[in-house]
N, C-alpha and C. Protein backbone atom coordinates (compact mmCIF):
# COMPACT_ATOMS: atom_id res chain seq x y z
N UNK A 1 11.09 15.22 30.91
CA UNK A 1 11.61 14.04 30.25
C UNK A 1 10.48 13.04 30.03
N UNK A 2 10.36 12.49 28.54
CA UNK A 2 9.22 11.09 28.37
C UNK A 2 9.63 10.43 28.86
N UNK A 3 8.72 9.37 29.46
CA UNK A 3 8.93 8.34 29.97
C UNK A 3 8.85 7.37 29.07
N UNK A 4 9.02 5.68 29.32
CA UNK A 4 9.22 5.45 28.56
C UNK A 4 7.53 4.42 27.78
N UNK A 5 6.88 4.69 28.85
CA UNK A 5 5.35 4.62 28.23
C UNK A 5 4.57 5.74 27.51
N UNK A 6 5.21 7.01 27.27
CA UNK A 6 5.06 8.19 26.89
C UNK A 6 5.63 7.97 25.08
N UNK A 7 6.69 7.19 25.22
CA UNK A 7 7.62 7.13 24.07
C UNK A 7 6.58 6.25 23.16
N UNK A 8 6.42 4.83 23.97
CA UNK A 8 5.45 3.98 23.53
C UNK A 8 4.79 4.36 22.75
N UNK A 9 3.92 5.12 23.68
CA UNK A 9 2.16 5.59 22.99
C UNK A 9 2.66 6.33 22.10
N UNK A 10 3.10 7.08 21.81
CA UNK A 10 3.53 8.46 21.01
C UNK A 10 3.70 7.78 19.19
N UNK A 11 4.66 6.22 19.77
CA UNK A 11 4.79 5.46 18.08
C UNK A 11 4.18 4.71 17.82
N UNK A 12 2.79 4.52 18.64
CA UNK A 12 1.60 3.91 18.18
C UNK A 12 1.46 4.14 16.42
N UNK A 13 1.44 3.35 15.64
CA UNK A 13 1.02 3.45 14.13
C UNK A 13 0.18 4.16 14.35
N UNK A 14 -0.54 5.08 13.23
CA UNK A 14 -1.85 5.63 12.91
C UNK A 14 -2.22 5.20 11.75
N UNK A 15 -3.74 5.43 11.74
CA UNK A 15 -4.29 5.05 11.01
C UNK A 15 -4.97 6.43 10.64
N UNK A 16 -5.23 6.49 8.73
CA UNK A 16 -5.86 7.34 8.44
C UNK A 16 -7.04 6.73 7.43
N UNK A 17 -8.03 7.35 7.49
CA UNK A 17 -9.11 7.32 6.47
C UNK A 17 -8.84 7.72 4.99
N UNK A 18 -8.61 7.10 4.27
CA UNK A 18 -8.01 8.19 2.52
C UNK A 18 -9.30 7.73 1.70
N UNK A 19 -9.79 9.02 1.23
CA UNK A 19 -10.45 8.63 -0.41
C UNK A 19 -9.88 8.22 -1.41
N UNK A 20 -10.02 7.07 -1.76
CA UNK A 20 -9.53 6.83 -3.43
C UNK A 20 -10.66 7.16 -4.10
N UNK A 21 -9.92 8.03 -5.24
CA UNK A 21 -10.49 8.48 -6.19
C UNK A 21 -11.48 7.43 -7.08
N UNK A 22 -12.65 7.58 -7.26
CA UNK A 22 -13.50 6.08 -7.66
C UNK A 22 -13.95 5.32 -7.33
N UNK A 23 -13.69 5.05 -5.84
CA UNK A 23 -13.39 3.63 -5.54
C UNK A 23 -13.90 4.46 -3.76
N UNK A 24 -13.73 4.68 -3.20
CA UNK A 24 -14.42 5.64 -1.97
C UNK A 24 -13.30 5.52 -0.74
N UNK A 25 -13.35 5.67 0.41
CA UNK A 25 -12.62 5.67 1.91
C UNK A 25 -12.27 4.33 1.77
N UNK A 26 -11.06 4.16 2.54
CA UNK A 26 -10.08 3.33 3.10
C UNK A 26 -9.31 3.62 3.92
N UNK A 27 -9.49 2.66 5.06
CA UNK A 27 -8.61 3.03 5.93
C UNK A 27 -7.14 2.04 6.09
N UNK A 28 -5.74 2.82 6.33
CA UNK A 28 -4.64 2.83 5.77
C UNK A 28 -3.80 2.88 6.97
N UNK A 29 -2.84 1.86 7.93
CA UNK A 29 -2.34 2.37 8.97
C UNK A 29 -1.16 2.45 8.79
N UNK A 30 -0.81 2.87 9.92
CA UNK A 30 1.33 2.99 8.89
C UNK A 30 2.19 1.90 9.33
N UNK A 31 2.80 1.21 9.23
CA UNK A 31 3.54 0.01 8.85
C UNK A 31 4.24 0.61 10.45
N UNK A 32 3.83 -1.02 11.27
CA UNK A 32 5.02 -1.18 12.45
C UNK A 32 5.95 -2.02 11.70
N UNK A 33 6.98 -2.80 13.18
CA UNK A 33 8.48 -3.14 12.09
C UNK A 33 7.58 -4.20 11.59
N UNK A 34 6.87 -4.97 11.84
CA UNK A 34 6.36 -6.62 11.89
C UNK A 34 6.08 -6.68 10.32
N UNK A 35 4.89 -5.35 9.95
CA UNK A 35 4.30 -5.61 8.31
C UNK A 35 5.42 -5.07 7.51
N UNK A 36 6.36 -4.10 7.87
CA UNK A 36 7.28 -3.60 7.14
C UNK A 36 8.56 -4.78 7.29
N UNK A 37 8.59 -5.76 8.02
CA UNK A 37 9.46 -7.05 7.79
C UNK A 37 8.95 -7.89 6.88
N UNK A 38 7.92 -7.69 6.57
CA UNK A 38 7.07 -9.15 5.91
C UNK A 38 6.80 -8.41 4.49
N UNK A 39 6.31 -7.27 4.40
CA UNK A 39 6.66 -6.69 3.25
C UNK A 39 8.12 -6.71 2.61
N UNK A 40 8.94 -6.08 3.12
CA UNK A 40 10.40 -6.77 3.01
C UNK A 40 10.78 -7.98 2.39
N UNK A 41 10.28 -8.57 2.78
CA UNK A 41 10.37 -10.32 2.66
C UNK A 41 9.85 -10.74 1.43
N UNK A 42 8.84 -10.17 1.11
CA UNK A 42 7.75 -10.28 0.13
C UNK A 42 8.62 -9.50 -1.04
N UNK A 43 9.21 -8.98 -0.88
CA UNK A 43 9.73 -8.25 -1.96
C UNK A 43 10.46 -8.68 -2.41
N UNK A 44 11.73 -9.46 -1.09
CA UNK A 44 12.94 -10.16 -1.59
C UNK A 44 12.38 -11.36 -2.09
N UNK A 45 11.29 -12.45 -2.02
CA UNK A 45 11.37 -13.74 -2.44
C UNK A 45 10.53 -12.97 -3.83
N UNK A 46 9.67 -12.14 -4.13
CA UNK A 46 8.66 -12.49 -5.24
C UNK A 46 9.19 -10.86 -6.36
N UNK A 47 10.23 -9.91 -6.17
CA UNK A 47 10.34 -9.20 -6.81
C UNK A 47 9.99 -7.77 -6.47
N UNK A 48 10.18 -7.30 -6.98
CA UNK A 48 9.46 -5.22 -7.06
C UNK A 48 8.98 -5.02 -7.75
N UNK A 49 8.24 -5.46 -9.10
CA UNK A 49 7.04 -5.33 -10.23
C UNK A 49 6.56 -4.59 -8.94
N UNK A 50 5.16 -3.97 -9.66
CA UNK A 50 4.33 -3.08 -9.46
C UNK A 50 3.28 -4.16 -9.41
N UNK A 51 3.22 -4.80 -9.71
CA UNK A 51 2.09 -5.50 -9.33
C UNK A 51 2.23 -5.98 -7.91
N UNK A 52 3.39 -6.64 -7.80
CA UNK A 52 4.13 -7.12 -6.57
C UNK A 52 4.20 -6.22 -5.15
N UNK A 53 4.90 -4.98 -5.76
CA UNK A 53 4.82 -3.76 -4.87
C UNK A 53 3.42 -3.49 -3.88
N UNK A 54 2.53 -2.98 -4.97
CA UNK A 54 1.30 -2.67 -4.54
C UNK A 54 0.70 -3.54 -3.52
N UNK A 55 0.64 -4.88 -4.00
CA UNK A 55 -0.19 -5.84 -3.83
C UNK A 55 0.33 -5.95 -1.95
N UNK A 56 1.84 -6.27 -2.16
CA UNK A 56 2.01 -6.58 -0.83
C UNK A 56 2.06 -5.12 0.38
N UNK A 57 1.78 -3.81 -0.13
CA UNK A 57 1.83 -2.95 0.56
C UNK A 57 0.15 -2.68 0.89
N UNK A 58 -0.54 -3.42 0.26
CA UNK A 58 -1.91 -3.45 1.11
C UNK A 58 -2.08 -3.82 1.40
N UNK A 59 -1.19 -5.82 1.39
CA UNK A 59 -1.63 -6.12 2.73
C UNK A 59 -1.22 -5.26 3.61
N UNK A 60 0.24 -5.28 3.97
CA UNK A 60 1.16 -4.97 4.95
C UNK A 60 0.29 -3.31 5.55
N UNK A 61 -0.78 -2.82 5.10
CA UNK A 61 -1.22 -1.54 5.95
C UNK A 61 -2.61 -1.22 5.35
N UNK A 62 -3.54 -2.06 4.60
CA UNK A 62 -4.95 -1.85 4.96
C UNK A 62 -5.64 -2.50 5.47
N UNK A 63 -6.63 -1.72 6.58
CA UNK A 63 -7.49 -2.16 7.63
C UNK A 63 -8.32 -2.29 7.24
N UNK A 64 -9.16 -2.99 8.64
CA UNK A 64 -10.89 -2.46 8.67
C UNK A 64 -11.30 -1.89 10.06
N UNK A 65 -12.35 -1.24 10.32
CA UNK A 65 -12.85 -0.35 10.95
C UNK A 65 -12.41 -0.96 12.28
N UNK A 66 -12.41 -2.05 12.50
CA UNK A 66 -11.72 -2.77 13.71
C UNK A 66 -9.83 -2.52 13.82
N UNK A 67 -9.37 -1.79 12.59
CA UNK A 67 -7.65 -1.88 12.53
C UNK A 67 -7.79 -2.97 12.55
N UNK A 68 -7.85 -3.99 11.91
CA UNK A 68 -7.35 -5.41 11.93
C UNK A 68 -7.29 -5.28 10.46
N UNK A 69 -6.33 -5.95 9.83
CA UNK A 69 -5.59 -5.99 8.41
C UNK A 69 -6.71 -6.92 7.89
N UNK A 70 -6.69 -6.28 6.49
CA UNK A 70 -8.08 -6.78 5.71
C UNK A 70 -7.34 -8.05 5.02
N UNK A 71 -5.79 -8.13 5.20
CA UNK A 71 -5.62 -8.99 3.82
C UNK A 71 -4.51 -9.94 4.50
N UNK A 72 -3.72 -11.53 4.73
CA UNK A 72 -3.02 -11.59 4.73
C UNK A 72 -1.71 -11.68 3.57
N UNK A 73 -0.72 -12.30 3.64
CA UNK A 73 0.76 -12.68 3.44
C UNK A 73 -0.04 -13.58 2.14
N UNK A 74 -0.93 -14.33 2.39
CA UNK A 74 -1.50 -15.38 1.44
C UNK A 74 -1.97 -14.57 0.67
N UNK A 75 -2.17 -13.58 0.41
CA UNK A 75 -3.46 -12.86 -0.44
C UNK A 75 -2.63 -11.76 -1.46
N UNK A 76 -1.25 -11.78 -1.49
CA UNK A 76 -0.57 -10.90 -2.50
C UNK A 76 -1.30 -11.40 -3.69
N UNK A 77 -0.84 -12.75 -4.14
CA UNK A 77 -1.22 -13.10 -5.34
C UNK A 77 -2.73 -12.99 -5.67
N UNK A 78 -3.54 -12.83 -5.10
CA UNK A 78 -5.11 -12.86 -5.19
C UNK A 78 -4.71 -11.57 -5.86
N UNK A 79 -4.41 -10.48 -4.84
CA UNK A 79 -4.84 -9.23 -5.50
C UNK A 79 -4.31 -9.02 -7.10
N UNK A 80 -3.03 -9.79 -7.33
CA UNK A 80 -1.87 -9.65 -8.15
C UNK A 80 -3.11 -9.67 -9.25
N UNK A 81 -4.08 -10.50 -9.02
CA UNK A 81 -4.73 -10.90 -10.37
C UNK A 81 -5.77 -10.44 -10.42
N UNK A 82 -5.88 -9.18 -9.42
CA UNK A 82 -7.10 -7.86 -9.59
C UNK A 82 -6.70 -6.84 -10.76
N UNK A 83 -7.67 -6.34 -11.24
CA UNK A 83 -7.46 -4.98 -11.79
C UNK A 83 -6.06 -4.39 -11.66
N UNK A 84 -4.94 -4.16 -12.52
CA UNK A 84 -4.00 -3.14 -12.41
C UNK A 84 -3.97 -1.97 -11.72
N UNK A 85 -5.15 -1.42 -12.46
CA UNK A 85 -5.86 0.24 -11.90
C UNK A 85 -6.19 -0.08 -10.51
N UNK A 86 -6.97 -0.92 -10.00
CA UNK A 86 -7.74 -0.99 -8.97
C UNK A 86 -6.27 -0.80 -7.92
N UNK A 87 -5.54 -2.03 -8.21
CA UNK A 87 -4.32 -1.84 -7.08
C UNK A 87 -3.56 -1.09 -7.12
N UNK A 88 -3.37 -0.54 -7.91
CA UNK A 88 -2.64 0.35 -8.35
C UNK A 88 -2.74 2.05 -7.35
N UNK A 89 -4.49 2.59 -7.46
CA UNK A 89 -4.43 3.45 -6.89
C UNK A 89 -4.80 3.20 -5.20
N UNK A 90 -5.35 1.71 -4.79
CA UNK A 90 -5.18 1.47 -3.67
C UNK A 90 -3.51 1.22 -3.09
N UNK A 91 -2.48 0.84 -3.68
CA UNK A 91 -1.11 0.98 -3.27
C UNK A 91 -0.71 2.54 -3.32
N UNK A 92 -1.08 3.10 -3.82
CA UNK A 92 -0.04 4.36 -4.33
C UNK A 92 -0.98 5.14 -2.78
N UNK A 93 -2.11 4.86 -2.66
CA UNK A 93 -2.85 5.85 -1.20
C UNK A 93 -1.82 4.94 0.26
N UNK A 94 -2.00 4.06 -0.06
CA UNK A 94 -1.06 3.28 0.61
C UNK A 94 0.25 3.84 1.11
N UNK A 95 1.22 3.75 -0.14
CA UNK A 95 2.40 4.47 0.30
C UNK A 95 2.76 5.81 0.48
N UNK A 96 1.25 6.55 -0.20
CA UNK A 96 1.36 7.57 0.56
C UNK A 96 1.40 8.23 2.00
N UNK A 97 0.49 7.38 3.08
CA UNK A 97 0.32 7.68 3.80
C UNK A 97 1.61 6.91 4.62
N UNK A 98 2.45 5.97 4.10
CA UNK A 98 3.51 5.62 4.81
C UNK A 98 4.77 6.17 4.73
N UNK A 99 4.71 7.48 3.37
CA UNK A 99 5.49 7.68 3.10
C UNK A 99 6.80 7.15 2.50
N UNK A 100 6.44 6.05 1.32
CA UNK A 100 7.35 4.74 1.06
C UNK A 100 7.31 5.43 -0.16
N UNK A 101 8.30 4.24 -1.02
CA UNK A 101 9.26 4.79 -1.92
C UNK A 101 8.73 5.78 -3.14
N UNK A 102 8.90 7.02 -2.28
CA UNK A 102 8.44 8.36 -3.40
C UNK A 102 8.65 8.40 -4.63
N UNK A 103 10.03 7.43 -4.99
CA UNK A 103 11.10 7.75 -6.16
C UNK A 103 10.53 6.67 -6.93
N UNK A 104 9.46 5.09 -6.30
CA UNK A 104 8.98 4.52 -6.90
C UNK A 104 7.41 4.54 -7.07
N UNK A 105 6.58 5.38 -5.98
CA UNK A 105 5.60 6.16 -6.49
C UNK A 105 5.66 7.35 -7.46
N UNK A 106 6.70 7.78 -7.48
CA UNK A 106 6.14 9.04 -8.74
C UNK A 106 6.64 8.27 -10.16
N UNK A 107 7.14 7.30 -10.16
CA UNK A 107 7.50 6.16 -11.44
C UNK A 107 6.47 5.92 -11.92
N UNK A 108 5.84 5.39 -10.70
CA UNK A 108 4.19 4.25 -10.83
C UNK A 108 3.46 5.01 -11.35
N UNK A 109 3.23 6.18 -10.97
CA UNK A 109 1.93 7.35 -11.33
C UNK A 109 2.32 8.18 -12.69
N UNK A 110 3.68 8.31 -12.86
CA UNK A 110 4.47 9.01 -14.27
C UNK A 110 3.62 7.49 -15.16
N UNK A 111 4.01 6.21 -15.23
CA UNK A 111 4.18 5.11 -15.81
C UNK A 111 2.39 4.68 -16.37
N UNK A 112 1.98 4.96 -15.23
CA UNK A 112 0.06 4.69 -15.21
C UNK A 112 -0.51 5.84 -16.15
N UNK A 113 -0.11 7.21 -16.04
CA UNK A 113 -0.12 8.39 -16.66
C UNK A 113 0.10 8.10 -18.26
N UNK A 114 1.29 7.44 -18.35
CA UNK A 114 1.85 7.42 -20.00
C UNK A 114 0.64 6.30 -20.68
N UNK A 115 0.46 5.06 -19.76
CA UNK A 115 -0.16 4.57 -20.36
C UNK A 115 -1.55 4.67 -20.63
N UNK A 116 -2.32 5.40 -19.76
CA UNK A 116 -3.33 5.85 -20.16
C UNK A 116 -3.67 6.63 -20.98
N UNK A 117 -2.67 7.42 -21.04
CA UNK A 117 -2.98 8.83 -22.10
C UNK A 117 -2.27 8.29 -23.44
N UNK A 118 -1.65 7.19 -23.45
CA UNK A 118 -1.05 6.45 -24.48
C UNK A 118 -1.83 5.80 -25.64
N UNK A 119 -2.89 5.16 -24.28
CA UNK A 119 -3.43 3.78 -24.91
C UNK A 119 -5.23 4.03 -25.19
N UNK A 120 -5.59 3.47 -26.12
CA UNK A 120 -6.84 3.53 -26.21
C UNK A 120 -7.37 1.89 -26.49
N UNK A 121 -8.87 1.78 -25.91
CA UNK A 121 -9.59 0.83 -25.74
C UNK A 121 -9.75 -0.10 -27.04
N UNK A 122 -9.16 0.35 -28.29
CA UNK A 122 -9.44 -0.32 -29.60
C UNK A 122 -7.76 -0.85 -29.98
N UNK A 123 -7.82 -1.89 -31.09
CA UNK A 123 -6.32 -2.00 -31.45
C UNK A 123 -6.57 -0.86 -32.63
């Protein structure tokens, strides 16, 4: 039988190292309840855009080499007004490794897909 410091350790978040494509390693930990409440939160006051999405799912689970979160609660909107692409494939490594909304990652990546292969750099 676990005990219940056995149980503990066992749901320690992890953290993984992911390559983004372009852009190089990041490390990515998986959402305890605390960032997955505040992400939550973030969603209900400011929306589910994809800009929105992304933005607040890196704070809510990218690190630095210390695991200490690279970004706070204040910093959605900073990123909001980064690169599309840039957050875009830093959220989507994101929810991959948290395993978050599949049904709105394969949207995001169908949606990024159309428009790239859509759109060209000239009018």
């Amino acid at each position: 039988m676990l005990t219940k410091e056995q149980l503990l350790a066992a749901a320690e978040p992890a953290i993984e190292t992911v390559p983004v494509a372009g852009l190089g390693d990041i490390r990515v930990k998986v959402m305890d309840g605390f960032a997955r409440d505040e992400l939550q939160k973030t969603l209900q006051d400011q929306g589910t855009s994809d800009s929105v999405y992304f933005s607040a799912l890196i704070v809510a689970t990218l690190v630095d080499d210390a695991g200490q979160p690279m970004f706070t609660a204040g910093d959605v909107d900073t990123l909001r007004a980064k690169s599309a692409e840039f957050v875009r494939k830093i959220g989507l490594a994101c929810a991959k490794v948290n395993a978050l909304g599949d049904a709105q990652t394969k949207e995001a990546e169908k949606n990024s897909d159309a428009i790239q292969s859509d759109s060209s750099g000239t009018a």
